[in-house]
Protein backbone atom coordinates (compact mmCIF):
# COMPACT_ATOMS: atom_id res chain seq x y z
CA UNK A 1 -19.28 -28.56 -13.33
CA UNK A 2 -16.56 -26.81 -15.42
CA UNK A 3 -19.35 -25.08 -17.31
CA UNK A 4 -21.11 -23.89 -14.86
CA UNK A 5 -17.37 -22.05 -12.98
CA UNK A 6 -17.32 -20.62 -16.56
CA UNK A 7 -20.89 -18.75 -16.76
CA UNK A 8 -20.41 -17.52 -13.13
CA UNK A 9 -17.29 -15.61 -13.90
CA UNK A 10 -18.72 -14.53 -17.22
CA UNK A 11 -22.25 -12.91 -15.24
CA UNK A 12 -19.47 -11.64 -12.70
CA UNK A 13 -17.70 -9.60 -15.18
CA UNK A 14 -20.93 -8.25 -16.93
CA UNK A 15 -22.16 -7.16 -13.59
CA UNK A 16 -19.03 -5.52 -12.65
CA UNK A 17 -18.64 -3.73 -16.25
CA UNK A 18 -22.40 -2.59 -16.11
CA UNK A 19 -22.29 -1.16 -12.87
CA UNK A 20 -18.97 0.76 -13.88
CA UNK A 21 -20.81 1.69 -16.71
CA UNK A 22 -24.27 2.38 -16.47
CA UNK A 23 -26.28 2.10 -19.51
């Protein structure tokens, strides 16, 4: 589903902007 495309890419780019930035 469209939704699901959606929330993929979204955890994609959190995981790719917390491992550039590490809390």
């Amino acid at each position: 589903m469209e939704v699901n495309a959606s929330n993929q890419i979204l955890v994609l780019r959190v995981n790719q902007l917390q491992r550039k930035e590490p809390s």
